[in-house]
N, C-alpha and C. Protein backbone atom coordinates (compact mmCIF):
# COMPACT_ATOMS: atom_id res chain seq x y z
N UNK A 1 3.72 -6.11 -103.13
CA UNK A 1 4.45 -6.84 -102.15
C UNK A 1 5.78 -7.30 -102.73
N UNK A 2 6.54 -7.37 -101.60
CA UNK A 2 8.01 -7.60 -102.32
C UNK A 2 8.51 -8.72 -102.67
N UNK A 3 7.80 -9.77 -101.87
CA UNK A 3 8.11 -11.00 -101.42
C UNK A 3 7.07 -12.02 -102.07
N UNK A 4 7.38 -12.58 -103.22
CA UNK A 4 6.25 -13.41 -103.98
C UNK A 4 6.78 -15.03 -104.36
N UNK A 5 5.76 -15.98 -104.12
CA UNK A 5 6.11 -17.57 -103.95
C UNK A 5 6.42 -17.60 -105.53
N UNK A 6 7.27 -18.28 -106.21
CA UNK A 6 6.89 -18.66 -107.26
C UNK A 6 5.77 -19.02 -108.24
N UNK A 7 5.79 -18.67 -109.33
CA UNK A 7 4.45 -18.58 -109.86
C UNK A 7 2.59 -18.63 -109.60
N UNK A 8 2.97 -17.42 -108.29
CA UNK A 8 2.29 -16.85 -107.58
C UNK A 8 0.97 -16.15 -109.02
N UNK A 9 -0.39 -16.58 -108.62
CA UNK A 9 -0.93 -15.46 -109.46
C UNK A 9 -2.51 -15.05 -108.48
N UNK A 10 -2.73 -14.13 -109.18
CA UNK A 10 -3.77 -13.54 -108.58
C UNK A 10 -5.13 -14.19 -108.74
N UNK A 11 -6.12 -14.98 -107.77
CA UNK A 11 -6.88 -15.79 -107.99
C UNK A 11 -8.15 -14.96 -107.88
N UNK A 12 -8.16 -13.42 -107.43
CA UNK A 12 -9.80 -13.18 -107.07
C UNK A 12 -9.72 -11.75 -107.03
N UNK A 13 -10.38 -11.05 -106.87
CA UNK A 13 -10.09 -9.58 -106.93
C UNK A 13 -11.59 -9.02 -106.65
N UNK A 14 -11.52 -7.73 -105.35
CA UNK A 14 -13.01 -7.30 -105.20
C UNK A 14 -12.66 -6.23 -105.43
N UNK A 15 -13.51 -5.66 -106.59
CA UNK A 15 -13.32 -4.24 -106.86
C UNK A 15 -14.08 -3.21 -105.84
N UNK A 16 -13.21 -1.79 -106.17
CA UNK A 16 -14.27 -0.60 -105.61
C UNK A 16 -15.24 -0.61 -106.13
N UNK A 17 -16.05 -0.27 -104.84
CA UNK A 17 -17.53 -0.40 -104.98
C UNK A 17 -18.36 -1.53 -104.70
N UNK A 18 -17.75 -2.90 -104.99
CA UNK A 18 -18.39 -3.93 -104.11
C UNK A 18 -17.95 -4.05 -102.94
N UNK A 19 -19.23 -4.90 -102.35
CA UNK A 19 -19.31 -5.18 -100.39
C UNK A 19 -19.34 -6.35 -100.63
N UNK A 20 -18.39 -7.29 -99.71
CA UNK A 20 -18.83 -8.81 -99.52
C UNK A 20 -18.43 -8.60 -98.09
N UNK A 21 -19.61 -9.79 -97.29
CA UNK A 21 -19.99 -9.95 -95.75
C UNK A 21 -19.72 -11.79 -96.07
N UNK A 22 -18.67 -12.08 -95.16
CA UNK A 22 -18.58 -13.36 -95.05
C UNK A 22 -17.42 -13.65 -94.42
N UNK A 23 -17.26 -15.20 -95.38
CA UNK A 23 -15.54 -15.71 -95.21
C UNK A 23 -15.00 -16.07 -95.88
N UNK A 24 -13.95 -15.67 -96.41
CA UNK A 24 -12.97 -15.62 -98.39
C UNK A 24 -12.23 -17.05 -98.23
N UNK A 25 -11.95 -17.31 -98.79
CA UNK A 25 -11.00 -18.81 -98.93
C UNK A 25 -10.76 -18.04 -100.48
N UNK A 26 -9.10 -18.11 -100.80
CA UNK A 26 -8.31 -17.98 -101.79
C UNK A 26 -7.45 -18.90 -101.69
N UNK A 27 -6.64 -19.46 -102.84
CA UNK A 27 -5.10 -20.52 -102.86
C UNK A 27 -4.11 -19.56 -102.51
N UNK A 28 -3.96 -18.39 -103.77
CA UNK A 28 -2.51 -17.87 -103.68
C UNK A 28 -2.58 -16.38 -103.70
N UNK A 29 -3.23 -15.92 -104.48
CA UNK A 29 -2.74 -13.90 -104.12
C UNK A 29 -4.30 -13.45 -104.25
N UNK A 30 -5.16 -12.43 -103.51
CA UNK A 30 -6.34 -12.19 -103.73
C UNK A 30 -6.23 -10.59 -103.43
N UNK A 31 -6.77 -9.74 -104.43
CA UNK A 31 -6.62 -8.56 -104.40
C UNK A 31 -8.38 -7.50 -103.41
N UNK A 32 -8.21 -6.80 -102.83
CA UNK A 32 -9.40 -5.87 -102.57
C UNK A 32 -9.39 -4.47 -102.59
N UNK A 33 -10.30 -4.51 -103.26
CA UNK A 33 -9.81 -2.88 -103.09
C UNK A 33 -11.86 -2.31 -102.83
N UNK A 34 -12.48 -2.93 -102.87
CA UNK A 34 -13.65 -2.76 -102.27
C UNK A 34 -14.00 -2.59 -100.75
N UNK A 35 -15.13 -3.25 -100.32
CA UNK A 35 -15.07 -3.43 -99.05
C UNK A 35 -15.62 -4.73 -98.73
N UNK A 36 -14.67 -4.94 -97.31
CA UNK A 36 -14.66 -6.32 -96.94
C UNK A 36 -15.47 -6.72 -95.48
N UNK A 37 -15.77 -7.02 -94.84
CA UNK A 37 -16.26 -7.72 -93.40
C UNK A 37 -16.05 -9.14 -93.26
N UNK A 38 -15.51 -9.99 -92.38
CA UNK A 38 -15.64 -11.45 -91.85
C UNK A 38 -14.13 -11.67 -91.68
N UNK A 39 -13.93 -12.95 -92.27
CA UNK A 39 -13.02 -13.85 -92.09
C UNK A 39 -12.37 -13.85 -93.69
N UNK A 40 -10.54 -14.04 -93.36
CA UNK A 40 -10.02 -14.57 -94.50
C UNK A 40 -8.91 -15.73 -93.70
N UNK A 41 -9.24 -17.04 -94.08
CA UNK A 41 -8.76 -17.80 -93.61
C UNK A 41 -7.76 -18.75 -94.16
N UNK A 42 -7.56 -18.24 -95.46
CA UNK A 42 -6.54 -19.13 -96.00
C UNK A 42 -6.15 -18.30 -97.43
N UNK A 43 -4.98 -18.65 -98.38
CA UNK A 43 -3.77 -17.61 -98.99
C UNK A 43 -2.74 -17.86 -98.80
N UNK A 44 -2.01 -17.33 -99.64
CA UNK A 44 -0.92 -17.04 -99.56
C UNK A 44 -0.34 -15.84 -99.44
N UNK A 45 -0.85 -14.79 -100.49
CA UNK A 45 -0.96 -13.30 -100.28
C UNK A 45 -2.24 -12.51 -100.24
N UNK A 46 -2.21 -11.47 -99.56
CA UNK A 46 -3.46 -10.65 -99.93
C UNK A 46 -3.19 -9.35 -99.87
N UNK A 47 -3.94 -8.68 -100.88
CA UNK A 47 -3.28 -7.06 -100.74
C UNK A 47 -4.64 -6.12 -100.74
N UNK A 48 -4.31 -5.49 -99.82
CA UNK A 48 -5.55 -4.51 -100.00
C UNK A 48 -5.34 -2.91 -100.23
N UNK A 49 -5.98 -2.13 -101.56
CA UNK A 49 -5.68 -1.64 -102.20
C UNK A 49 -5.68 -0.16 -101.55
N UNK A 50 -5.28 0.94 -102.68
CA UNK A 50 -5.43 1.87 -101.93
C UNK A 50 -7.11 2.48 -101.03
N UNK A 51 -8.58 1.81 -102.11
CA UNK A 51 -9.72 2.04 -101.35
C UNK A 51 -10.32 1.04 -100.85
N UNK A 52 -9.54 0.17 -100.44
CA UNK A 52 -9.95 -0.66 -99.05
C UNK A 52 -10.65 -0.42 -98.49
N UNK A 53 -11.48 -1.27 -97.39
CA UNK A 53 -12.03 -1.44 -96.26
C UNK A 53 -12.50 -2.26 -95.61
N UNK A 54 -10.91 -3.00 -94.81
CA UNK A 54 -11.57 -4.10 -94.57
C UNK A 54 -11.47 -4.28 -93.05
N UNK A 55 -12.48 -4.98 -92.47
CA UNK A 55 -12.71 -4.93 -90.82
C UNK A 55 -13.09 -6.60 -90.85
N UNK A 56 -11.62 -7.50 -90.16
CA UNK A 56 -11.92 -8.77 -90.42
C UNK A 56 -10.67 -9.61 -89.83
N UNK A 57 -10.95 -11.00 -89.78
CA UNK A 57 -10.18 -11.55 -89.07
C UNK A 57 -9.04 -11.84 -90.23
N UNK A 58 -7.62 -12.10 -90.13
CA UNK A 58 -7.20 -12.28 -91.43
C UNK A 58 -5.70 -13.39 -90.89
N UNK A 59 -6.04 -14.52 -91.66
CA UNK A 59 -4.99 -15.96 -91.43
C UNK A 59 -4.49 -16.14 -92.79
N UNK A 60 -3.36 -15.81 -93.26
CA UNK A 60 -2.52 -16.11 -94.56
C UNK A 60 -0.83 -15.79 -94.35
N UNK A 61 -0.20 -15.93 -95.46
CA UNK A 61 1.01 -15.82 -95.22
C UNK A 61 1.59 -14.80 -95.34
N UNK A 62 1.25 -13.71 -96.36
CA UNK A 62 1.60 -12.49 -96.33
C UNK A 62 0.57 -11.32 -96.83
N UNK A 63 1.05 -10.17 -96.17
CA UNK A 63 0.04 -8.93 -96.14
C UNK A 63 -0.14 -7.79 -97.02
N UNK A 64 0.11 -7.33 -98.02
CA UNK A 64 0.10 -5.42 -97.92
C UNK A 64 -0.99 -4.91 -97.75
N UNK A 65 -0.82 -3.85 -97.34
CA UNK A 65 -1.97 -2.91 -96.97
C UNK A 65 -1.41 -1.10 -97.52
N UNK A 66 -2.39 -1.29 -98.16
CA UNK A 66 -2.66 0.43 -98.78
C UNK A 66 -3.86 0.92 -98.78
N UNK A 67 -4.70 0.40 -97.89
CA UNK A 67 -5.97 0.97 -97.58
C UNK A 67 -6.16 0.78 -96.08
N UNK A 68 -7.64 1.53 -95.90
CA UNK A 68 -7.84 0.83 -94.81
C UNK A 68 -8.24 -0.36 -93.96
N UNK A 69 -7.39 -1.05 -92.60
CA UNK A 69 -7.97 -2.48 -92.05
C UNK A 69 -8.14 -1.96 -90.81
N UNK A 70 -9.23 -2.49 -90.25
CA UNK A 70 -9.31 -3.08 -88.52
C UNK A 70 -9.33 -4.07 -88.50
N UNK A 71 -8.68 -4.87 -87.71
CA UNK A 71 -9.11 -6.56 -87.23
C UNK A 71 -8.08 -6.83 -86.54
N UNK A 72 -7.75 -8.19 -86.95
CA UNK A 72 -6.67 -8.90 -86.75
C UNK A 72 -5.84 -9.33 -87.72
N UNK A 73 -4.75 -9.46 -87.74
CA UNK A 73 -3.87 -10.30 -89.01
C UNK A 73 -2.59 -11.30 -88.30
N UNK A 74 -2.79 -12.80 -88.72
CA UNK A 74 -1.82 -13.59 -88.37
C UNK A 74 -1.48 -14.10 -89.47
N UNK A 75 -0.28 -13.59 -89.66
CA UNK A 75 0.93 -14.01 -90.99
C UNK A 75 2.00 -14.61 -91.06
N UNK A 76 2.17 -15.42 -91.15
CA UNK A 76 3.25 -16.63 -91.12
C UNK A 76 4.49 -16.22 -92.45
N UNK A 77 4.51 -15.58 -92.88
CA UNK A 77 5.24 -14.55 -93.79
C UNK A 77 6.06 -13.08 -93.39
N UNK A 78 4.79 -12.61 -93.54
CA UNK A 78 5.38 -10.83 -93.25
C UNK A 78 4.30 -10.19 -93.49
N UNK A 79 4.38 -9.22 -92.91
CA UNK A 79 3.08 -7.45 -92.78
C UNK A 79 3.81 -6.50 -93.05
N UNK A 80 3.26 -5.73 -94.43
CA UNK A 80 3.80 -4.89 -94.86
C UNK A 80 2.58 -3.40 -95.16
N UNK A 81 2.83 -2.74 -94.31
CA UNK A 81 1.87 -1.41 -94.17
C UNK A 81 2.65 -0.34 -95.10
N UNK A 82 2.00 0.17 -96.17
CA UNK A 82 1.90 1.17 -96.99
C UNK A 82 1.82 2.91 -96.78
N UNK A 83 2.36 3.78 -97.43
CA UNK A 83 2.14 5.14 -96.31
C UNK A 83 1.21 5.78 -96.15
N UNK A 84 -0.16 5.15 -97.65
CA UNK A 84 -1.35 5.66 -97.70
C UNK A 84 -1.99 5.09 -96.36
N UNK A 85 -2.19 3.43 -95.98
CA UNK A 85 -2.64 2.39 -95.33
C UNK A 85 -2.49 3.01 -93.69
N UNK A 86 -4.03 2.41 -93.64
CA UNK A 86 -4.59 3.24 -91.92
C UNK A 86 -5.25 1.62 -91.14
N UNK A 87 -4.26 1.32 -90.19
CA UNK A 87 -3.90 0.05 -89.60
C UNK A 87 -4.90 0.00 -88.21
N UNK A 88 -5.66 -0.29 -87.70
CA UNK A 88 -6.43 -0.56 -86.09
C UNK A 88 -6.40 -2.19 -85.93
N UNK A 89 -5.57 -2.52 -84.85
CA UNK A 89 -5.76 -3.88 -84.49
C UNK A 89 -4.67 -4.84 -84.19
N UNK A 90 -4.45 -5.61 -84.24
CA UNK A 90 -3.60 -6.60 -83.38
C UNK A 90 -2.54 -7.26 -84.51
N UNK A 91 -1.63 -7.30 -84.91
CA UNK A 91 -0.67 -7.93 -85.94
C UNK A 91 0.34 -9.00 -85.10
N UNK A 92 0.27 -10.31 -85.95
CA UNK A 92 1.32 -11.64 -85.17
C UNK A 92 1.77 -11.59 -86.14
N UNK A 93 3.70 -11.74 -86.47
CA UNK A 93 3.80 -11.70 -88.08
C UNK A 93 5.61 -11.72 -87.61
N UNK A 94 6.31 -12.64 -88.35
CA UNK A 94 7.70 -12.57 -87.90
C UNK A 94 8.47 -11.66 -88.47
N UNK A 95 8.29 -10.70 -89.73
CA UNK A 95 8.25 -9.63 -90.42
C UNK A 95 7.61 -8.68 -90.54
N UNK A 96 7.83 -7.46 -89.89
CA UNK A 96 6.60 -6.70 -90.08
C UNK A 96 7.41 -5.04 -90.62
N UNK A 97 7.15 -4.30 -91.82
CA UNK A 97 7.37 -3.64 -92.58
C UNK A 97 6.41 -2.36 -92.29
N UNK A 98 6.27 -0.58 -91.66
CA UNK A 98 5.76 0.05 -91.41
C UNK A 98 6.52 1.31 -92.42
N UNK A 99 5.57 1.75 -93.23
CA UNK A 99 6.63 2.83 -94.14
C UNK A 99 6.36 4.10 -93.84
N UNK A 100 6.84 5.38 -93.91
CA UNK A 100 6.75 6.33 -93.44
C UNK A 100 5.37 6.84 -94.02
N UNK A 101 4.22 7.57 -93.06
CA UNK A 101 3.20 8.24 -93.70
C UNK A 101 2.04 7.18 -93.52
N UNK A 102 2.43 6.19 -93.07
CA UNK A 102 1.14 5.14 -92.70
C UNK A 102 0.79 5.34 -91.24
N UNK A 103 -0.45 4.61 -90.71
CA UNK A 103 -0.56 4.94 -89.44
C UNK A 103 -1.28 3.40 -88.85
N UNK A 104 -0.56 2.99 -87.46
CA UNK A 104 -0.84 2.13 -86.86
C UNK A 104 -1.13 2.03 -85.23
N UNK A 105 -2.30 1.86 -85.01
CA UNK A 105 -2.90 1.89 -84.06
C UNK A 105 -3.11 0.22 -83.34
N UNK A 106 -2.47 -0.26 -82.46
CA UNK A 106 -2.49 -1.90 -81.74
C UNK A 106 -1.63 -2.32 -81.77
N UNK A 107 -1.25 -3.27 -81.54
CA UNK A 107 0.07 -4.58 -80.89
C UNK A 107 0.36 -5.03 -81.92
N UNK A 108 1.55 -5.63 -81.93
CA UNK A 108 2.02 -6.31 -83.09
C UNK A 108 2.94 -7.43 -81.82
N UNK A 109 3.20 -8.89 -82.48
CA UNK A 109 3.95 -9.85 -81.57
C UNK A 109 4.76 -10.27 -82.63
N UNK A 110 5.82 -10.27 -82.40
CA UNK A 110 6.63 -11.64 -82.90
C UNK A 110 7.28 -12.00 -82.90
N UNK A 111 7.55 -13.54 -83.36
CA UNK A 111 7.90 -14.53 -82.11
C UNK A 111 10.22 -14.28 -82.26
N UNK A 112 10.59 -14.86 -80.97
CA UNK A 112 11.97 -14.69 -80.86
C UNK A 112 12.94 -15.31 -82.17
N UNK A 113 12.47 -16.56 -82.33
CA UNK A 113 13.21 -16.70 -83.41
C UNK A 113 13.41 -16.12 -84.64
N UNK A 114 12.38 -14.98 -85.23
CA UNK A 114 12.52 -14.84 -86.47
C UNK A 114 13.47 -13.01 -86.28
N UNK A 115 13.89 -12.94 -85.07
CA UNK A 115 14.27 -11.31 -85.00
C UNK A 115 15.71 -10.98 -86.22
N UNK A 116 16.15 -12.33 -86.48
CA UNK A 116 17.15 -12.18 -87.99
C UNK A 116 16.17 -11.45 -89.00
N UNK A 117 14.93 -11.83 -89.12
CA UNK A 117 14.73 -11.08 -90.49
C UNK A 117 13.66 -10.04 -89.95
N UNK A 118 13.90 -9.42 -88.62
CA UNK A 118 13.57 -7.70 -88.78
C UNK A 118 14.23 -7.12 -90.07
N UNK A 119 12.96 -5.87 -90.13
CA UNK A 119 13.01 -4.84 -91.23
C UNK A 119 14.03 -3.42 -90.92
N UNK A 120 15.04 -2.82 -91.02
CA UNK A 120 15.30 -1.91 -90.13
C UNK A 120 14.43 -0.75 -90.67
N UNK A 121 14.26 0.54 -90.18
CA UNK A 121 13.36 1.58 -90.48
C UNK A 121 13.93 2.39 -90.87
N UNK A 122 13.10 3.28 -92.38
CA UNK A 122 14.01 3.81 -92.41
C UNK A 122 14.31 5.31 -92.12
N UNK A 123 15.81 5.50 -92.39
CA UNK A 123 16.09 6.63 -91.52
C UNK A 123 17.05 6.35 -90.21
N UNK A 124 17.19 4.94 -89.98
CA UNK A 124 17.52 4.65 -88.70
C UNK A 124 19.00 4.59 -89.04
N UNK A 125 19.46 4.16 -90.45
CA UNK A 125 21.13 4.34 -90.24
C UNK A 125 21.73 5.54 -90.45
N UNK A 126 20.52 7.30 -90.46
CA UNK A 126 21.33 8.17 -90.46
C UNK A 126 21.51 8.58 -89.30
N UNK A 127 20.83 7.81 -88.27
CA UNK A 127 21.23 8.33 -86.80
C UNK A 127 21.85 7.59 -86.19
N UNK A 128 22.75 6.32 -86.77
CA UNK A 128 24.01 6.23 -85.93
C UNK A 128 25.37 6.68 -86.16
């Protein structure tokens, strides 16, 4: 992720190959690269790796994704989808980052005030 709080560190990490069924509570950066189900309700960052799998509700401040998610994600930060990362579901996020070779399937909202810090796409300034 591009975008990191100051002395931001990584508090938890689920490797490949473990399953956790629940609801995560982290402070500041929590890594997965296992598989996930439930709720993540609090963070600052979370990244999910390239063998992800997570199908879950997700409330923190910022996103990457290089694996796979279904759910939901409300980010008070930014969403940043990866080109490996395979997206199903609903994104609220005043930043939202889609890189070429990723794939996203659902809605994304967000809100009027933050349209200053859209991402432009790229490719888009060789076609004006």
């Amino acid at each position: 992720m591009k975008v990191r709080g100051e002395g931001a560190t990584l508090n938890g990490f689920l490797d490949k190959g473990s399953h956790l069924k629940g609801e995560l509570h982290f402070e500041e950066t929590f890594r997965i690269d296992g598989r996930f189900e439930g709720k993540i309700p609090s963070g600052a960052e979370l990244i999910l790796g390239d063998s992800a799998e997570v199908e879950a509700e997700v409330h923190v401040s910022r996103v990457s994704i290089n694996g796979v998610f279904k759910g939901t994600i409300d980010a008070t930060e930014r969403v940043e989808i990866h080109p490996r990362a395979r997206v199903t579901g609903d994104i609220r996020t005043p930043v939202l980052s889609i890189e070429e070779g990723a794939f996203f399937e659902g809605s994304c909202r967000m809100s009027a005030e933050s349209a200053t810090n859209l991402v432009e796409m790229p490719g888009s300034a060789a076609r004006k």
